[in-house]
N, C-alpha and C. Protein backbone atom coordinates (compact mmCIF):
# COMPACT_ATOMS: atom_id res chain seq x y z
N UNK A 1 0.85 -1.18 0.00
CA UNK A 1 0.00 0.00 0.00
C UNK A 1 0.90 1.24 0.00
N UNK A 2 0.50 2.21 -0.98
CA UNK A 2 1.42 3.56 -1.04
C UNK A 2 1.27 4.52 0.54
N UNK A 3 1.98 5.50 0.61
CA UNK A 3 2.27 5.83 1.74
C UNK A 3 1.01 6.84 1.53
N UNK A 4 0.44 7.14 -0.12
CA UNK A 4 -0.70 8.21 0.74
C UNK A 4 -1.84 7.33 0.73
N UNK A 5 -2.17 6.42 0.24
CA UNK A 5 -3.17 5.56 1.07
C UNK A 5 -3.40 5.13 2.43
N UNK A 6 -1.91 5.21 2.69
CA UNK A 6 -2.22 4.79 4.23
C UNK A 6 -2.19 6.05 5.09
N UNK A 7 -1.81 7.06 4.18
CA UNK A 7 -2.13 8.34 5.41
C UNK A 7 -3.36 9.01 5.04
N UNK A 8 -4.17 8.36 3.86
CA UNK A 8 -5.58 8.76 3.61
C UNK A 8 -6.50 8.09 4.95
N UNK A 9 -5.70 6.63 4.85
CA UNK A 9 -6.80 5.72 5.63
C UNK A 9 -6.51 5.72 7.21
N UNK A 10 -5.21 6.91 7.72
CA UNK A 10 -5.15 6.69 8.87
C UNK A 10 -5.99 8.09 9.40
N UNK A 11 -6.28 8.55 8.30
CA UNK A 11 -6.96 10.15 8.92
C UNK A 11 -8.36 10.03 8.87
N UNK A 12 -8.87 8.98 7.31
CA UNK A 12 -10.30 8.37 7.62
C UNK A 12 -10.36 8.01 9.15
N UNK A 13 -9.89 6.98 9.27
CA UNK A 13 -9.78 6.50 10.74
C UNK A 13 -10.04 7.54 11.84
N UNK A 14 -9.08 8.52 11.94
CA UNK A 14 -8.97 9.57 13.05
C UNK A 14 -10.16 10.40 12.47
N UNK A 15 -10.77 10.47 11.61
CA UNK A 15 -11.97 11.28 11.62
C UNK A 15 -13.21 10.60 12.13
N UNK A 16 -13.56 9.18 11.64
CA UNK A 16 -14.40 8.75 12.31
C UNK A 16 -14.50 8.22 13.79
N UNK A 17 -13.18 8.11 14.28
CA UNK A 17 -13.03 7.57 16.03
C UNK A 17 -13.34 8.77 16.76
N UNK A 18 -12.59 10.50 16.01
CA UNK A 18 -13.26 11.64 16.81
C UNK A 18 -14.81 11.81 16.54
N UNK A 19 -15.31 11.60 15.60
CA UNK A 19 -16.53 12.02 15.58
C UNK A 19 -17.79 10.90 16.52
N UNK A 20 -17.80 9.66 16.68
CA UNK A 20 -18.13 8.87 17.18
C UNK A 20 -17.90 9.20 18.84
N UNK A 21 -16.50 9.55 18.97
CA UNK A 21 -16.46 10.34 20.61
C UNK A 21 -17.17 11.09 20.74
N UNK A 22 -16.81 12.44 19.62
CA UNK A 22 -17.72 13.42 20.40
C UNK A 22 -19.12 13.32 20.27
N UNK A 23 -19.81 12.73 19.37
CA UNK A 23 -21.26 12.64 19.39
C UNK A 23 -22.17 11.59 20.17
N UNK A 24 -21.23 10.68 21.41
CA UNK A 24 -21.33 10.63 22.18
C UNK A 24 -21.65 11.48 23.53
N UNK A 25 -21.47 12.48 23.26
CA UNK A 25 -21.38 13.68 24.43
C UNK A 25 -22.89 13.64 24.01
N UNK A 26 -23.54 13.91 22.78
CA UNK A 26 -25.07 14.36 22.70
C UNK A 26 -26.26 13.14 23.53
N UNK A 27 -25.81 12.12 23.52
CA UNK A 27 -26.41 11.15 24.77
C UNK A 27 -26.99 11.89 25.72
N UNK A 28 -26.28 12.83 26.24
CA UNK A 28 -26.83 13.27 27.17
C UNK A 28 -27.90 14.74 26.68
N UNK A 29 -29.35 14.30 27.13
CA UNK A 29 -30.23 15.24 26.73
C UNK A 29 -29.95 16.89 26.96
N UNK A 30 -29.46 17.13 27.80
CA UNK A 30 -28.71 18.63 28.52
C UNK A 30 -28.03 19.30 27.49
N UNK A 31 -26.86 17.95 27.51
CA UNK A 31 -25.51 18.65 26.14
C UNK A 31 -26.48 18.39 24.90
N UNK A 32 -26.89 17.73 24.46
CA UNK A 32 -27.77 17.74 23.27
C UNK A 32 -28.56 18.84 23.01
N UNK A 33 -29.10 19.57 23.62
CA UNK A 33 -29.99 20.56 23.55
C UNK A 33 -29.31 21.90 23.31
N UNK A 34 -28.05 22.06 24.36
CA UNK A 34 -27.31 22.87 24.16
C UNK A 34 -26.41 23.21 22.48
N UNK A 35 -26.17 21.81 22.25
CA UNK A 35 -25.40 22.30 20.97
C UNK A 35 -26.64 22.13 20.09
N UNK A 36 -27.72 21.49 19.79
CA UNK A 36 -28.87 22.31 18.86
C UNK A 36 -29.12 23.49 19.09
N UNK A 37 -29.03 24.45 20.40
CA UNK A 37 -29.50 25.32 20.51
C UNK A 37 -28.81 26.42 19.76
N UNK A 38 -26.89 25.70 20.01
CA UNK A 38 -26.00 26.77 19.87
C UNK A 38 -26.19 26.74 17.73
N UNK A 39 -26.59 25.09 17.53
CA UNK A 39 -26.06 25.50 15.96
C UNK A 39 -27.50 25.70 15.30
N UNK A 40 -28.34 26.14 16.20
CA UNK A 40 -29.68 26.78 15.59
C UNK A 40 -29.21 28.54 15.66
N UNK A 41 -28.78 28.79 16.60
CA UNK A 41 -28.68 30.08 16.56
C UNK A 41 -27.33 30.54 16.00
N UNK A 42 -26.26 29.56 15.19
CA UNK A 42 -25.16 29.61 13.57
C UNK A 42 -25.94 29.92 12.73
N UNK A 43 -27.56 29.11 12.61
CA UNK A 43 -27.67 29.39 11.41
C UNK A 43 -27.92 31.04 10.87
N UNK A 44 -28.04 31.90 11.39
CA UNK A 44 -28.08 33.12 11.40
C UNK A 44 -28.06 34.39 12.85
N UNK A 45 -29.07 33.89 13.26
CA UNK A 45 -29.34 34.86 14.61
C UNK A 45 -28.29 35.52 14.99
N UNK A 46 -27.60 34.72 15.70
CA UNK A 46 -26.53 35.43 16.65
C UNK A 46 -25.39 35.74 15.77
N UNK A 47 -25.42 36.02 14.58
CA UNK A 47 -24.14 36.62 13.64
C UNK A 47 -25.19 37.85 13.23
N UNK A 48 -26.24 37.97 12.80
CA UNK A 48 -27.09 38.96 12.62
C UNK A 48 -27.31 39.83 13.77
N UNK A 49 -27.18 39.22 15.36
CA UNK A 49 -26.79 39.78 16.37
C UNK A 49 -25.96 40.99 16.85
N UNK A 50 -24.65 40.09 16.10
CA UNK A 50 -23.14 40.80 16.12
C UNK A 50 -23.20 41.90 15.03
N UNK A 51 -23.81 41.77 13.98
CA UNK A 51 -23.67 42.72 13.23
C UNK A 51 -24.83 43.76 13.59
N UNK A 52 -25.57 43.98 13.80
CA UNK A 52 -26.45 44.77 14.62
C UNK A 52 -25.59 45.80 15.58
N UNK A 53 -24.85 44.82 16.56
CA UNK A 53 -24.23 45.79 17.63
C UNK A 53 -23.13 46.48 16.86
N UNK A 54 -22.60 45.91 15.82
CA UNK A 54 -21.29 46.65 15.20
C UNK A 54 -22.11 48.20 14.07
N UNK A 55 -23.13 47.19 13.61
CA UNK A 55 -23.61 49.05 12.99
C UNK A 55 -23.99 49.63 14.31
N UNK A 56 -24.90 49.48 15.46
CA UNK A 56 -25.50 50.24 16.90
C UNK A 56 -24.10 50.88 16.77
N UNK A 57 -22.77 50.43 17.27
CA UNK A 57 -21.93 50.81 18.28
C UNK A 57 -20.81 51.77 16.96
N UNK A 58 -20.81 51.67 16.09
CA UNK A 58 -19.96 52.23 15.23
C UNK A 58 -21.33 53.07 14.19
N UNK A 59 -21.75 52.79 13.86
CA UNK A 59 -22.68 53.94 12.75
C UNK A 59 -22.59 53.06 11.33
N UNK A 60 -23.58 53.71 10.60
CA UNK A 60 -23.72 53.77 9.75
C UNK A 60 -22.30 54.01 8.65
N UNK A 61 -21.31 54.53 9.11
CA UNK A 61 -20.43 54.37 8.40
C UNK A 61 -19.57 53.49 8.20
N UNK A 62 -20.30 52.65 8.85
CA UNK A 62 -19.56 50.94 8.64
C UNK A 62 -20.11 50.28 7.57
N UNK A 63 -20.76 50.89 6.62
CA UNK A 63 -21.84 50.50 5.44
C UNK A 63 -21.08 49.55 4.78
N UNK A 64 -19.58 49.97 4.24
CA UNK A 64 -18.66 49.40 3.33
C UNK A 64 -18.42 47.70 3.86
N UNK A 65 -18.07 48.22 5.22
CA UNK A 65 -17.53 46.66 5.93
C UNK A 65 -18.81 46.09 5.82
N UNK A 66 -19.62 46.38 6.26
CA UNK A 66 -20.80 45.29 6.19
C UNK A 66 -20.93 44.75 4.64
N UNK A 67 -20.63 45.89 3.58
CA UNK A 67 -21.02 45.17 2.59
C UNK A 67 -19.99 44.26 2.34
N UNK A 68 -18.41 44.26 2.66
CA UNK A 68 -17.31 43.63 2.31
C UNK A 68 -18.14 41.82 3.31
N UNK A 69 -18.75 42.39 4.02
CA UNK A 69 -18.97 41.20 4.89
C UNK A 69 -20.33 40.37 4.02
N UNK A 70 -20.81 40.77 3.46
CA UNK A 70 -22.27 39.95 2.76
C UNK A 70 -21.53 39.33 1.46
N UNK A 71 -20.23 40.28 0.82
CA UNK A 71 -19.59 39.79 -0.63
C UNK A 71 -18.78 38.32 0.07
N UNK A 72 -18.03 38.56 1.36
CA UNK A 72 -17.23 37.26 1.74
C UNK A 72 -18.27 36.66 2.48
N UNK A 73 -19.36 36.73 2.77
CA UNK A 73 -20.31 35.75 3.07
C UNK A 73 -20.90 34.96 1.42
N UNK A 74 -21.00 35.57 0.79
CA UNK A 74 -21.24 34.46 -0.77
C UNK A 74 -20.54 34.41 -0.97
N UNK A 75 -19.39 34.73 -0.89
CA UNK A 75 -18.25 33.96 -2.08
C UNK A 75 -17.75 32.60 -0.84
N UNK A 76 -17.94 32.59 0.38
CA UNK A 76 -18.05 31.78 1.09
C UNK A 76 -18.82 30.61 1.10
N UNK A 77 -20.08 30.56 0.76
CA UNK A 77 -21.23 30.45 0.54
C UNK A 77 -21.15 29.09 -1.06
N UNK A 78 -20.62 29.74 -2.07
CA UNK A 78 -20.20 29.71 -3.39
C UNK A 78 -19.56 28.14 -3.19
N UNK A 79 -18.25 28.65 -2.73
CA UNK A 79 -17.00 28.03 -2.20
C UNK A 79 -17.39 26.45 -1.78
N UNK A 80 -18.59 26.42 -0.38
CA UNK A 80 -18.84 25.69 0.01
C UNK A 80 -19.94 24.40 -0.29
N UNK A 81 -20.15 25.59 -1.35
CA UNK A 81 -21.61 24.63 -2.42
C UNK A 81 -21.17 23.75 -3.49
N UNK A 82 -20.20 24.25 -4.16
CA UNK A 82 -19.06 23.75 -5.03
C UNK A 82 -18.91 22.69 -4.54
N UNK A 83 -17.79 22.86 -3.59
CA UNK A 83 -17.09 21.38 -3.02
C UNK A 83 -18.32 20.45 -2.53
N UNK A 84 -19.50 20.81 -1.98
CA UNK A 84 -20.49 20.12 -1.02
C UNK A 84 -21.01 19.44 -2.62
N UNK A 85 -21.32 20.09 -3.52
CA UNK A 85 -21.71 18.94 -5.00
C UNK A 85 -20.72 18.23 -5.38
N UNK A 86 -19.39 18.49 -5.70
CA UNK A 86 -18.83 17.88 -6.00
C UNK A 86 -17.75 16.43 -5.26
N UNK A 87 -18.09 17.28 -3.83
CA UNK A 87 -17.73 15.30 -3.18
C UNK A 87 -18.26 14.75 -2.74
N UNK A 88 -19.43 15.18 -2.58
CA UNK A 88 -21.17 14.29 -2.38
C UNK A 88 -20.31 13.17 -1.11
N UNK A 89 -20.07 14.30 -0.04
CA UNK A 89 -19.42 13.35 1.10
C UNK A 89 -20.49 13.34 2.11
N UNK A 90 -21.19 11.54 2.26
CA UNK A 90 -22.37 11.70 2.90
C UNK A 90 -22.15 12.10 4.83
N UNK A 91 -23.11 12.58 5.40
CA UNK A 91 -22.89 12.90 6.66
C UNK A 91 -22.65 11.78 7.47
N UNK A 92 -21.70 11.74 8.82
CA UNK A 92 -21.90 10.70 9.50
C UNK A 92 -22.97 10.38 10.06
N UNK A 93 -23.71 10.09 10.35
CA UNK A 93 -24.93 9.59 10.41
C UNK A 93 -25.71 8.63 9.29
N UNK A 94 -25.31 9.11 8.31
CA UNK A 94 -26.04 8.27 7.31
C UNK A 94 -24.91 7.34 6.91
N UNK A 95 -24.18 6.90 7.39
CA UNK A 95 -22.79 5.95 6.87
C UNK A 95 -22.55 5.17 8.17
N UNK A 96 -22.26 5.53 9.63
CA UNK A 96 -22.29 4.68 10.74
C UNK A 96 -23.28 4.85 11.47
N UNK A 97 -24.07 3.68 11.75
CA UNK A 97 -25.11 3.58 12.92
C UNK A 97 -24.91 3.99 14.16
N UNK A 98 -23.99 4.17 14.91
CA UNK A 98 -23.13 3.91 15.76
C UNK A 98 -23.60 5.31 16.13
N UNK A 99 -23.45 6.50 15.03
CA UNK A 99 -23.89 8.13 15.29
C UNK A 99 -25.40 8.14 14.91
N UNK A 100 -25.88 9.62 16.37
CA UNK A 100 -27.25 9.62 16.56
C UNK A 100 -27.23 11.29 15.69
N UNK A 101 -28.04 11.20 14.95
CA UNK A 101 -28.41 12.73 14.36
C UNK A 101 -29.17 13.16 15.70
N UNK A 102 -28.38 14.63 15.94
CA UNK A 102 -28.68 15.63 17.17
C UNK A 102 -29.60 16.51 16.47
N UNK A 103 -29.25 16.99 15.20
CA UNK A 103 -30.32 17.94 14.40
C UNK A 103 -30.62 17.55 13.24
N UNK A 104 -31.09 18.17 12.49
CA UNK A 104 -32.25 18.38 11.27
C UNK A 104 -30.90 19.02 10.33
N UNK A 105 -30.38 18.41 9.75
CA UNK A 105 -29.42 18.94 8.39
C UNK A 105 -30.12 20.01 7.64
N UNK A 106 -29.51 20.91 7.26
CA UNK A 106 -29.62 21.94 6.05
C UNK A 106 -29.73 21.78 4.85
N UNK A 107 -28.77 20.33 4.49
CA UNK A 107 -28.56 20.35 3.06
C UNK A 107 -28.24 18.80 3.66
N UNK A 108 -27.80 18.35 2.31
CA UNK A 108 -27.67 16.85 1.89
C UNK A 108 -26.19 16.14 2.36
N UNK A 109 -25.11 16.55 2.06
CA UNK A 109 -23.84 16.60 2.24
C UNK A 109 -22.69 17.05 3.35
N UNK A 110 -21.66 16.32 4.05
CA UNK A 110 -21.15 16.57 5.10
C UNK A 110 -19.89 17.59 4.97
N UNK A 111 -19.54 17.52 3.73
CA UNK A 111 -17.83 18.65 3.50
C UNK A 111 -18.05 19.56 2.12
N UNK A 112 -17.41 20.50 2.98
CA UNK A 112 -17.11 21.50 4.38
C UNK A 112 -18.25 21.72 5.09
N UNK A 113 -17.74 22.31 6.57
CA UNK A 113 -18.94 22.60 7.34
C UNK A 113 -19.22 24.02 6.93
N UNK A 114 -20.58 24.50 6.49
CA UNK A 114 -20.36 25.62 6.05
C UNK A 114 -20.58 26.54 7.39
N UNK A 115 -21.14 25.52 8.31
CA UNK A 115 -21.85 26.59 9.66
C UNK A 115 -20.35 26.81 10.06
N UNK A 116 -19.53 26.28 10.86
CA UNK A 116 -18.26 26.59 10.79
C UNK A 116 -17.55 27.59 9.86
N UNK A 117 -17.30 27.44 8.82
CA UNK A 117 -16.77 28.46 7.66
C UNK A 117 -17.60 29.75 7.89
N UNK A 118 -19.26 30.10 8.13
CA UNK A 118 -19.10 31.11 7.93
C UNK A 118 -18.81 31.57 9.26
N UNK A 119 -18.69 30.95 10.44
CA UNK A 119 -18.59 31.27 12.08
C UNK A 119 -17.40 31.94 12.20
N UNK A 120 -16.18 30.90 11.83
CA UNK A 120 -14.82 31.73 11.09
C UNK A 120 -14.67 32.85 10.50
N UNK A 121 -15.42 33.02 9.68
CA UNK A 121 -15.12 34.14 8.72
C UNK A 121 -15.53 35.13 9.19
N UNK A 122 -16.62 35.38 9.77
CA UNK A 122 -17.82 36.66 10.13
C UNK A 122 -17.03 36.76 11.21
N UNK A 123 -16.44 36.11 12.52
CA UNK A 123 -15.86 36.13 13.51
C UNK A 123 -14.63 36.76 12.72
N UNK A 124 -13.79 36.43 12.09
CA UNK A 124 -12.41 37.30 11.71
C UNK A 124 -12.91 38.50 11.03
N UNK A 125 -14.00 38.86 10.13
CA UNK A 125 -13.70 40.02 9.57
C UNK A 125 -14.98 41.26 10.94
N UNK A 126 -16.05 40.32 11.45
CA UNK A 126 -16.38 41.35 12.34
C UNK A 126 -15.48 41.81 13.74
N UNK A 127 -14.66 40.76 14.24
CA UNK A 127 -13.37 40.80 14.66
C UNK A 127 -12.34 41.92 14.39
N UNK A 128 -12.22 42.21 13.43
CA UNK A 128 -11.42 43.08 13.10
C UNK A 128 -11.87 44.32 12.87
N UNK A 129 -13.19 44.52 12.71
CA UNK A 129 -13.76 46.06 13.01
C UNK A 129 -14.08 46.47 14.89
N UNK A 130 -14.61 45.46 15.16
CA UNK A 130 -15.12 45.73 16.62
C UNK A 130 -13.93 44.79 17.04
N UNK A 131 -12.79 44.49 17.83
CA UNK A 131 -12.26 43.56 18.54
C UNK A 131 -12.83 43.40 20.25
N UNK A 132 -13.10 44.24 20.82
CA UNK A 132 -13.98 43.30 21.92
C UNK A 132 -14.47 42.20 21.62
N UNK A 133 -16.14 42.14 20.57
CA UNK A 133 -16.55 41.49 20.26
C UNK A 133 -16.00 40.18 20.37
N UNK A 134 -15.25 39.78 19.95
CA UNK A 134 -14.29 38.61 19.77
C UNK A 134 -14.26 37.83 21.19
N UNK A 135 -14.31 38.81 22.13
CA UNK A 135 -14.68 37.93 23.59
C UNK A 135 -15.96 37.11 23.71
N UNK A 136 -16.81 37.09 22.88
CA UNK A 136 -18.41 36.75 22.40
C UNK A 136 -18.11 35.85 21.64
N UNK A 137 -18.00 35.94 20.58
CA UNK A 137 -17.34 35.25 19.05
C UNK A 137 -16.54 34.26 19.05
N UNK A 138 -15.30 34.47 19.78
CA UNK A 138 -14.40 33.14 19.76
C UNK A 138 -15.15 31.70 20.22
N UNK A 139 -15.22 32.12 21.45
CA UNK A 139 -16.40 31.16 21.94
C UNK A 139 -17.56 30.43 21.36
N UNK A 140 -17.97 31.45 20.70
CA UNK A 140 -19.59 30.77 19.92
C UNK A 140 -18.98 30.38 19.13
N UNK A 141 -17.83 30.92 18.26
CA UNK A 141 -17.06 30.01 16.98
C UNK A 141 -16.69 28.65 17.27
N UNK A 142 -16.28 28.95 18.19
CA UNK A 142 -15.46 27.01 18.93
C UNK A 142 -16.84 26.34 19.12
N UNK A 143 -17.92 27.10 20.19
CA UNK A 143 -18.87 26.29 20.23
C UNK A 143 -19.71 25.30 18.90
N UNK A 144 -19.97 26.66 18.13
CA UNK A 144 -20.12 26.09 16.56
C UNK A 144 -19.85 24.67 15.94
N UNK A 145 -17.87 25.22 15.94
CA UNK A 145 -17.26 23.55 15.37
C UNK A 145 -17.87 22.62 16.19
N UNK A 146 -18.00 22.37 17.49
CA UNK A 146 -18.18 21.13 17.92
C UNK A 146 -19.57 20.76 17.72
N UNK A 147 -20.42 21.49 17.75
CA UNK A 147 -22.14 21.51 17.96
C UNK A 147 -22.14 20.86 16.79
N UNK A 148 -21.47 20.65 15.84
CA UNK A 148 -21.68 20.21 14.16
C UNK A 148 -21.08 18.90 14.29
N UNK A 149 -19.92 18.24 15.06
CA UNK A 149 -19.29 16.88 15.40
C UNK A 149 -20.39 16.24 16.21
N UNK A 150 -20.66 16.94 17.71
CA UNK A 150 -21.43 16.34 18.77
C UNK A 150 -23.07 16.06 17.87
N UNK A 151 -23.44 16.40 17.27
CA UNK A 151 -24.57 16.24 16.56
C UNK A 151 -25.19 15.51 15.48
N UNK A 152 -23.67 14.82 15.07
CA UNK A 152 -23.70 14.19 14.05
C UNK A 152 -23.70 14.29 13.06
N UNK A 153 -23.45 15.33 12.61
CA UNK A 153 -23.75 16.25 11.23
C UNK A 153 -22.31 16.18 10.24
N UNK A 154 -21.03 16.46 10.93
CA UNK A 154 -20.04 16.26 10.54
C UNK A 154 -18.70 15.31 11.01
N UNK A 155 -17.84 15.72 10.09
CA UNK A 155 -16.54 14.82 10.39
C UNK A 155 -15.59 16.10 10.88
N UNK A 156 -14.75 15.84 11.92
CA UNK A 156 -13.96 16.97 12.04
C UNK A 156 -13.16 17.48 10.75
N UNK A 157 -13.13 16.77 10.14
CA UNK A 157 -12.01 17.26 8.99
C UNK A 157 -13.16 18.30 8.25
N UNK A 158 -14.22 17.76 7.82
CA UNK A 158 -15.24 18.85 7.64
C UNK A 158 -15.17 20.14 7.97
N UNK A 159 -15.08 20.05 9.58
CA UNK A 159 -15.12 21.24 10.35
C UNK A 159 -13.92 22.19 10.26
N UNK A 160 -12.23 21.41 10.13
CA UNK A 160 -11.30 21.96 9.78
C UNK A 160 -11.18 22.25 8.08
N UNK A 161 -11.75 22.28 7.57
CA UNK A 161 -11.69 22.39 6.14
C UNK A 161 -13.12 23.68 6.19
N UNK A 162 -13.89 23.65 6.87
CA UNK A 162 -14.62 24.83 6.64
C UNK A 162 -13.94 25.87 7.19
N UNK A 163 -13.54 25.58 8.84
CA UNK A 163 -12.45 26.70 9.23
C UNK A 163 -11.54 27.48 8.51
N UNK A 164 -10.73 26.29 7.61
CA UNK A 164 -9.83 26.60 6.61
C UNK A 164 -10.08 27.79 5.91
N UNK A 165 -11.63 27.69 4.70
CA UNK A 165 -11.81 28.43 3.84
C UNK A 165 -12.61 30.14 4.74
N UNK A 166 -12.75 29.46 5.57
CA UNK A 166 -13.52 30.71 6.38
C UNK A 166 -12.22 32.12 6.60
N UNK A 167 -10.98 31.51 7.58
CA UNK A 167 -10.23 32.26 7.22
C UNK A 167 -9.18 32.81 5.79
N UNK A 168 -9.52 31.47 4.71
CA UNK A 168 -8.52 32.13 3.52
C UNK A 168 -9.46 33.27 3.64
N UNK A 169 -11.09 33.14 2.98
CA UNK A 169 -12.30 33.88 2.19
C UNK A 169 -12.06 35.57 2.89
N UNK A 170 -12.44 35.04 4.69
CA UNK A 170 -12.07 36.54 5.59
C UNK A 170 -10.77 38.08 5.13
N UNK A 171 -9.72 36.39 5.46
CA UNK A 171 -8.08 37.32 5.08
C UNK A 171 -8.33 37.81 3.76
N UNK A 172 -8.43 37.42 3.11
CA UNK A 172 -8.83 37.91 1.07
C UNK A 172 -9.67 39.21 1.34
N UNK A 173 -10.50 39.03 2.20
CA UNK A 173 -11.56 39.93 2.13
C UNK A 173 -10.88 41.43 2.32
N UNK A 174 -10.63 41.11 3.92
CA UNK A 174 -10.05 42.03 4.91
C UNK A 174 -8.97 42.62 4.25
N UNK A 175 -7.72 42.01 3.32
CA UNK A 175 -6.81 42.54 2.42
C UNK A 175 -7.35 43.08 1.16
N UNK A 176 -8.01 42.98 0.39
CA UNK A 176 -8.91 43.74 -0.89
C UNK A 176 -9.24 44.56 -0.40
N UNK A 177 -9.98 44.84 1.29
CA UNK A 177 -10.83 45.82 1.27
C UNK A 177 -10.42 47.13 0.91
N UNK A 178 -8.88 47.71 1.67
CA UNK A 178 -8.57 48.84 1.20
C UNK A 178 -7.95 49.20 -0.31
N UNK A 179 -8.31 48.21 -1.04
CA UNK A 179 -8.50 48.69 -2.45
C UNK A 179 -10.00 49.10 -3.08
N UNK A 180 -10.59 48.59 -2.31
CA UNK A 180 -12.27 48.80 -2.93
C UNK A 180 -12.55 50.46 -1.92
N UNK A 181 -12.39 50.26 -1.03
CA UNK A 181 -11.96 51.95 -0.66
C UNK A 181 -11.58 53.22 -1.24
N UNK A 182 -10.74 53.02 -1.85
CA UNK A 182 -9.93 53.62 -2.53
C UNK A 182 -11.25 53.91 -4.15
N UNK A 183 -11.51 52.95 -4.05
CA UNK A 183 -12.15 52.74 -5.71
C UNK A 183 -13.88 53.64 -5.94
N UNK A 184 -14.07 52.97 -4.13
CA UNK A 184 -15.46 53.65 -4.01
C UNK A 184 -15.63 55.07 -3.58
């Protein structure tokens, strides 16, 4: 066996032994509730939250960033739809019995996590206008990744591969911006 087969099949491995751990944690009705609660309120709320307090607390002249933030929210978006058709990688849950679906899927497909990717991203580029915030954010971001493992929904590599594109999409963003500045 070639050496990247076996470091394909030792990371398969390490993806499904973490995910089987942690979605064990959702057993318990308490933690179960908690991370539906937390990746019900990924799917929008509490990022629509954050951006609320960042126009409240800064003005209306944050118009630009917000819009830099809706362009790296679709091209994020884009990114993650792409890959999610094209590796038609089914969720754990529907591949080992062993995992209990904690929630109600969005879509069909397990990679990338997009709830993750955009948690990342909106967290680095609203991060970088308001940095307090980030005392809020980091947290719900971490909470995020796991609420998507513990639930059954994903594979960590999922979750690190949405992380991934969340910060390229952000950094891209956050670096263009002061050219579109300039332009507008």
């Amino acid at each position: 066996m070639s050496r990247i087969k076996i470091a394909h099949k030792t990371i398969l491995d390490w993806d499904l032994r973490s995910c089987v751990y942690l979605n064990h944690w959702s057993e318990n009705p308490n933690i179960a509730l908690f991370f539906r609660t937390i990746s019900r309120l990924g799917d929008g709320l509490f990022w629509g939250t954050m951006l609320g307090i960042v126009w409240f607390m800064q003005g209306i002249s944050y118009f630009f960033q917000v819009m830099y933030l809706i362009a790296a929210s679709s091209v994020g978006t884009l990114i993650y739809k792409v890959l999610k058709r094209h590796t038609v990688r089914p969720r754990p849950y529907q591949v080992h019995q062993v995992i209990i679906l904690g929630e109600r899927p969005l879509d069909h497909f397990s990679f990338p996590s997009g709830h993750t990717l955009h948690a990342v991203m909106i967290t680095t580029i609203l991060g970088s206008i308001m940095p307090i915030l980030l005392l809020i954010m980091l947290p719900f971001t971490l909470l995020i990744a796991l609420s998507r493992m513990i639930l059954g929904l994903h594979y960590p590599t999922d979750v690190i591969v949405g992380a991934t594109i969340g910060v390229v999409v952000a950094s891209l963003t956050l670096w263009l911006a002061p050219v579109f500045n300039i332009i507008l």
